[in-house]
C-alpha atoms as a PDB file:
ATOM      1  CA  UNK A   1     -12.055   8.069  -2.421  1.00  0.00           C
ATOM      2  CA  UNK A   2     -14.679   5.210  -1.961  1.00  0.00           C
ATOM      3  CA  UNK A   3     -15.060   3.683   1.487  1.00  0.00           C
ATOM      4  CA  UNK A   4     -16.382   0.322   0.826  1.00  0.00           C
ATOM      5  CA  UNK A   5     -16.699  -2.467   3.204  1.00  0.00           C
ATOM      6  CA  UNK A   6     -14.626  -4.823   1.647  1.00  0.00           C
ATOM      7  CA  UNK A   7     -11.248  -4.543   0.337  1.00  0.00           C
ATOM      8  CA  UNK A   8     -10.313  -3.507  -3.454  1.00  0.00           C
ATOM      9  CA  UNK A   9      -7.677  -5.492  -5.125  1.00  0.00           C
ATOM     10  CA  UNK A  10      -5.862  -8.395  -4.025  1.00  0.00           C
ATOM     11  CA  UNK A  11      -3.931  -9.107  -0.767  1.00  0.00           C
ATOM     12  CA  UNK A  12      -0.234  -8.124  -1.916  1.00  0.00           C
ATOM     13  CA  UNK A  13       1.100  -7.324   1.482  1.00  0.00           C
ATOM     14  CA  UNK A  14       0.209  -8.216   5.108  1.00  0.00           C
ATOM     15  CA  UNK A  15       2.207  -7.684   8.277  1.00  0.00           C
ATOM     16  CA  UNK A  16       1.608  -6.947  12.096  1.00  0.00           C
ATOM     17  CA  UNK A  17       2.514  -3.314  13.915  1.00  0.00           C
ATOM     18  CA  UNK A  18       5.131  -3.010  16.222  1.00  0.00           C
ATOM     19  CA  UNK A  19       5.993  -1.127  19.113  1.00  0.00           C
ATOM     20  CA  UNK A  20       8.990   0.033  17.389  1.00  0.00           C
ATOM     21  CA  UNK A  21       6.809   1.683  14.739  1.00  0.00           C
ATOM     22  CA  UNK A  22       5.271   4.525  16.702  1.00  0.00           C
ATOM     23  CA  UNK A  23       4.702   7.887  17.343  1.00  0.00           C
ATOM     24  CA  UNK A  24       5.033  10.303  19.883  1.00  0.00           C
ATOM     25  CA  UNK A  25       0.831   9.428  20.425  1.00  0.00           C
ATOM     26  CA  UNK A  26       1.302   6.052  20.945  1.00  0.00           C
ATOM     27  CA  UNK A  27      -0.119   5.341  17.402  1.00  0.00           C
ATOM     28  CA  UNK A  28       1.510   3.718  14.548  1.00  0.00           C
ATOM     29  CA  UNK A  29       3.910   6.159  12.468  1.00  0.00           C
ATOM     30  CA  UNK A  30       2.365   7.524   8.977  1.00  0.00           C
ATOM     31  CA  UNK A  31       5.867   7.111   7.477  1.00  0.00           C
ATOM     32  CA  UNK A  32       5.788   3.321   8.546  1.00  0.00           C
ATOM     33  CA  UNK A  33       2.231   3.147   7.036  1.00  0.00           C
ATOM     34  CA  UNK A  34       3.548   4.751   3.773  1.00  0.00           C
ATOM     35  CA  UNK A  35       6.549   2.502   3.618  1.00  0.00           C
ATOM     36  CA  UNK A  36       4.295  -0.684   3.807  1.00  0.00           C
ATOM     37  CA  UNK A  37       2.082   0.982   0.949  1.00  0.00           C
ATOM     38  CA  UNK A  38       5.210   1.673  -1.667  1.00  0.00           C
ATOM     39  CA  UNK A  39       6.478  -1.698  -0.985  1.00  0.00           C
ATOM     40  CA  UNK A  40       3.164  -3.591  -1.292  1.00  0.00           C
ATOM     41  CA  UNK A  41       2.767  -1.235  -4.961  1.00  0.00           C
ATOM     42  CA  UNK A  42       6.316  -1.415  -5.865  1.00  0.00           C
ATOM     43  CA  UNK A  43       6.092  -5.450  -5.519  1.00  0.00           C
ATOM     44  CA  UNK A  44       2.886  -5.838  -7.743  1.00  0.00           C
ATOM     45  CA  UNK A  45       4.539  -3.478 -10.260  1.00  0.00           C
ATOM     46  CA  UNK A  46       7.911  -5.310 -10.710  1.00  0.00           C
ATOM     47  CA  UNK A  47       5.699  -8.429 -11.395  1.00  0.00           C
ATOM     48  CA  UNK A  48       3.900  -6.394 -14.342  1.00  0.00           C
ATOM     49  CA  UNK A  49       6.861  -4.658 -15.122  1.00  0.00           C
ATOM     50  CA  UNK A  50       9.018  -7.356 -15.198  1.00  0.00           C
ATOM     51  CA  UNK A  51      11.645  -5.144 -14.288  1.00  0.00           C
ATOM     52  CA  UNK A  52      13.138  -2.421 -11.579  1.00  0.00           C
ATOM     53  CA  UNK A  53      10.042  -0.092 -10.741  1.00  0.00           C
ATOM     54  CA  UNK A  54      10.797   2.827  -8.988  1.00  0.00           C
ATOM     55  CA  UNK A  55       7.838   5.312  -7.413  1.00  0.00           C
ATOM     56  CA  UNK A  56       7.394   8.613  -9.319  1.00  0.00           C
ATOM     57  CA  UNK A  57       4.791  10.052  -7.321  1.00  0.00           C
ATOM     58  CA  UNK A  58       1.907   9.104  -4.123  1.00  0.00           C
ATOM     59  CA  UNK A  59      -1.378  10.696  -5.154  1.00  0.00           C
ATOM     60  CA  UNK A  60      -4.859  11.103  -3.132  1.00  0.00           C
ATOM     61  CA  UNK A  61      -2.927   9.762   0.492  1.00  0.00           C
ATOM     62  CA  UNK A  62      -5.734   9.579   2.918  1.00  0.00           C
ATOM     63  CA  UNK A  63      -4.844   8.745   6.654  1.00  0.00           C
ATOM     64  CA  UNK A  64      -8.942   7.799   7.521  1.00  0.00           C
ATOM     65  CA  UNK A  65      -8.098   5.803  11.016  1.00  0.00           C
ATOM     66  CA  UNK A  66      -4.968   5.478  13.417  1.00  0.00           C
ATOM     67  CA  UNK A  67      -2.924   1.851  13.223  1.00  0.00           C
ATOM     68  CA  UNK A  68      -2.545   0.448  16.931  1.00  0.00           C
ATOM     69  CA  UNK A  69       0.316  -1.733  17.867  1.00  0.00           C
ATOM     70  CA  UNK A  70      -0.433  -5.365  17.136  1.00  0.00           C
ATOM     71  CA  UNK A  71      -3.051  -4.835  14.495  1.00  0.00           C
ATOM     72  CA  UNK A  72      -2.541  -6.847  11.490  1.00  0.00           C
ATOM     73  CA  UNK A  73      -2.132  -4.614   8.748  1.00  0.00           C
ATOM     74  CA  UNK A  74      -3.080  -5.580   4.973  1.00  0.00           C
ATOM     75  CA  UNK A  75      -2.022  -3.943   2.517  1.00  0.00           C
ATOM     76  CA  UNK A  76      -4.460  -4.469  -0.780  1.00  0.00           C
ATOM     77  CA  UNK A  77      -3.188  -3.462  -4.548  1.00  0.00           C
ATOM     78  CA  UNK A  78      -5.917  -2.603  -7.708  1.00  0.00           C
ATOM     79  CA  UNK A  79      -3.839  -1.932 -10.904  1.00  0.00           C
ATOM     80  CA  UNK A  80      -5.888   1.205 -12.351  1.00  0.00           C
ATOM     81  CA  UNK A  81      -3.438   2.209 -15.359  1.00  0.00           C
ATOM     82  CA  UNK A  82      -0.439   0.955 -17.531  1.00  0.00           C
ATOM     83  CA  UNK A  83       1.053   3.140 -19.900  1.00  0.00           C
ATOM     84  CA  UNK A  84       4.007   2.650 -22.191  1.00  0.00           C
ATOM     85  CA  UNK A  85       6.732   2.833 -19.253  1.00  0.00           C
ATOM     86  CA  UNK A  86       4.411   3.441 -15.890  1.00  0.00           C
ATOM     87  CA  UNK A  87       1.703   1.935 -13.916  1.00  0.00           C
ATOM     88  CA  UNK A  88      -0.411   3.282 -11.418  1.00  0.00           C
ATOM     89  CA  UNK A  89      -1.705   1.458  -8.941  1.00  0.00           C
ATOM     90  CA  UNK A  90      -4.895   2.069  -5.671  1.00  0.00           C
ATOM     91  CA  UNK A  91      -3.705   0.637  -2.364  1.00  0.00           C
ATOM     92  CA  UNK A  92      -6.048   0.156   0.465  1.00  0.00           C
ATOM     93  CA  UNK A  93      -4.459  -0.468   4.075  1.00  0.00           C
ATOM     94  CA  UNK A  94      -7.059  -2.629   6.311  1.00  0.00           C
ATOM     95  CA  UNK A  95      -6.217  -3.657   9.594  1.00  0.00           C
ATOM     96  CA  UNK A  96      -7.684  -6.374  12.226  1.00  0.00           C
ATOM     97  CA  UNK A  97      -7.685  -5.513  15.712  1.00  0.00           C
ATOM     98  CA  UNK A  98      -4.597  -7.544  18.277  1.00  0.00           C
ATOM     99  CA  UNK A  99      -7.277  -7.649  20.651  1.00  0.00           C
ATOM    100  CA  UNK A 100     -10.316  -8.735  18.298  1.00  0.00           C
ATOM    101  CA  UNK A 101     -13.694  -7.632  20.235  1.00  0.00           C
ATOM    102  CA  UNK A 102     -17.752  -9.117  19.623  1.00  0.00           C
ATOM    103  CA  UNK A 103     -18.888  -7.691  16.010  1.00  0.00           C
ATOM    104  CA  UNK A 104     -15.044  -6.244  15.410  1.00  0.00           C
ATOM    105  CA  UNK A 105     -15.005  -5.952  11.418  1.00  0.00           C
ATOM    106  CA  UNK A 106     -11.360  -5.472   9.612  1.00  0.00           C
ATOM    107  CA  UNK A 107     -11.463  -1.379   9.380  1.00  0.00           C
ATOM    108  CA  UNK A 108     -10.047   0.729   6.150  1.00  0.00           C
ATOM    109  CA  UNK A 109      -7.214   2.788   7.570  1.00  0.00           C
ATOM    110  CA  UNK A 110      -5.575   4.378   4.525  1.00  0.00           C
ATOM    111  CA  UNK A 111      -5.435   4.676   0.460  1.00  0.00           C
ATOM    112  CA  UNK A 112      -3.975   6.380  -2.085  1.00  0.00           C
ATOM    113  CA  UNK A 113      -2.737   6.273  -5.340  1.00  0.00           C
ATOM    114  CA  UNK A 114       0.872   5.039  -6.253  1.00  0.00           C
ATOM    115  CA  UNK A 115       2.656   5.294  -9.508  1.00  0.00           C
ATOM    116  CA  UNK A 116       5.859   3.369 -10.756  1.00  0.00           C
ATOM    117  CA  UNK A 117       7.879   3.670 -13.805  1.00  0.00           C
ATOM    118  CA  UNK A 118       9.714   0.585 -15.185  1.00  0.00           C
ATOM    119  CA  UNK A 119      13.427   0.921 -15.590  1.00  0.00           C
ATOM    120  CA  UNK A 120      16.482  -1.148 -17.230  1.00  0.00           C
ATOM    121  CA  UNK A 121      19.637  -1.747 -15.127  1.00  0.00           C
ATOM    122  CA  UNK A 122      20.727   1.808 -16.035  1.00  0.00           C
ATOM    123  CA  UNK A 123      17.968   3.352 -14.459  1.00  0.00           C
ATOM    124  CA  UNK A 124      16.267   4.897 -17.810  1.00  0.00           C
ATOM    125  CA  UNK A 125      12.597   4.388 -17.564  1.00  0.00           C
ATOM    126  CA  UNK A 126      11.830   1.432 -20.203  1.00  0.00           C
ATOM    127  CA  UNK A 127       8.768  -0.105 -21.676  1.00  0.00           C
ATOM    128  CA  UNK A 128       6.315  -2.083 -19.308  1.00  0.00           C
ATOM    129  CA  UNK A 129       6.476  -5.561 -20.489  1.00  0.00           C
ATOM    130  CA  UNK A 130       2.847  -7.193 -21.207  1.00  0.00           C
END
């Protein structure tokens, strides 16, 4: 995966970490990092979708940097591919520092690759709506 120094995508879910979402280092949790990941996706599908979306598989998951508490965490979605009922989707995580420092730049933390399938209210996958 590309490391660039800006973002790819667009900004489709920011948020700041917790104490409550750590790990036995100290550091925020993977799992709460992966959480904020399928939501960000799963939002950006629904609008494309116009419909349920649920996630039928995380691709490509790279951890690159640990998440400290009170780093603002941004969550950034690029739609890759739509087929007839799925979409699949790159999110970058990028956080800023609580305690910004001289020449502190916003630092790529995570990405991976996220696909959704659009469903009806019955919960049979259904055609993406475009």
């Amino acid at each position: 995966m590309a490391n660039p120094t800006e973002p790819r995508g667009h900004l489709a879910l920011r948020t700041v970490a917790m104490p409550a979402d750590t790990n036995a280092n100290g550091d925020i949790f993977g799992g709460w990092l992966v959480s904020r990941m399928d939501m960000a996706t799963g939002i950006e599908a629904r609008q494309l979708a116009k419909s349920r979306v649920v996630t039928v598989s995380i691709d490509n998951l790279v951890f690159i940097k640990p998440v400290f508490v009170g780093d603002t965490v941004s969550c950034y979605a690029e739609l890759l591919k739509v087929g007839r009922t799925s979409m699949q989707y790159r999110i970058e995580v990028w956080t800023d520092p609580f305690q910004p420092m001289d020449n502190t730049e916003s630092l790529k933390v995570a990405e991976g690759i996220f696909t959704f399938v659009a469903i009806d209210g019955t919960g049979k996958p259904q055609a993406v709506k475009r």
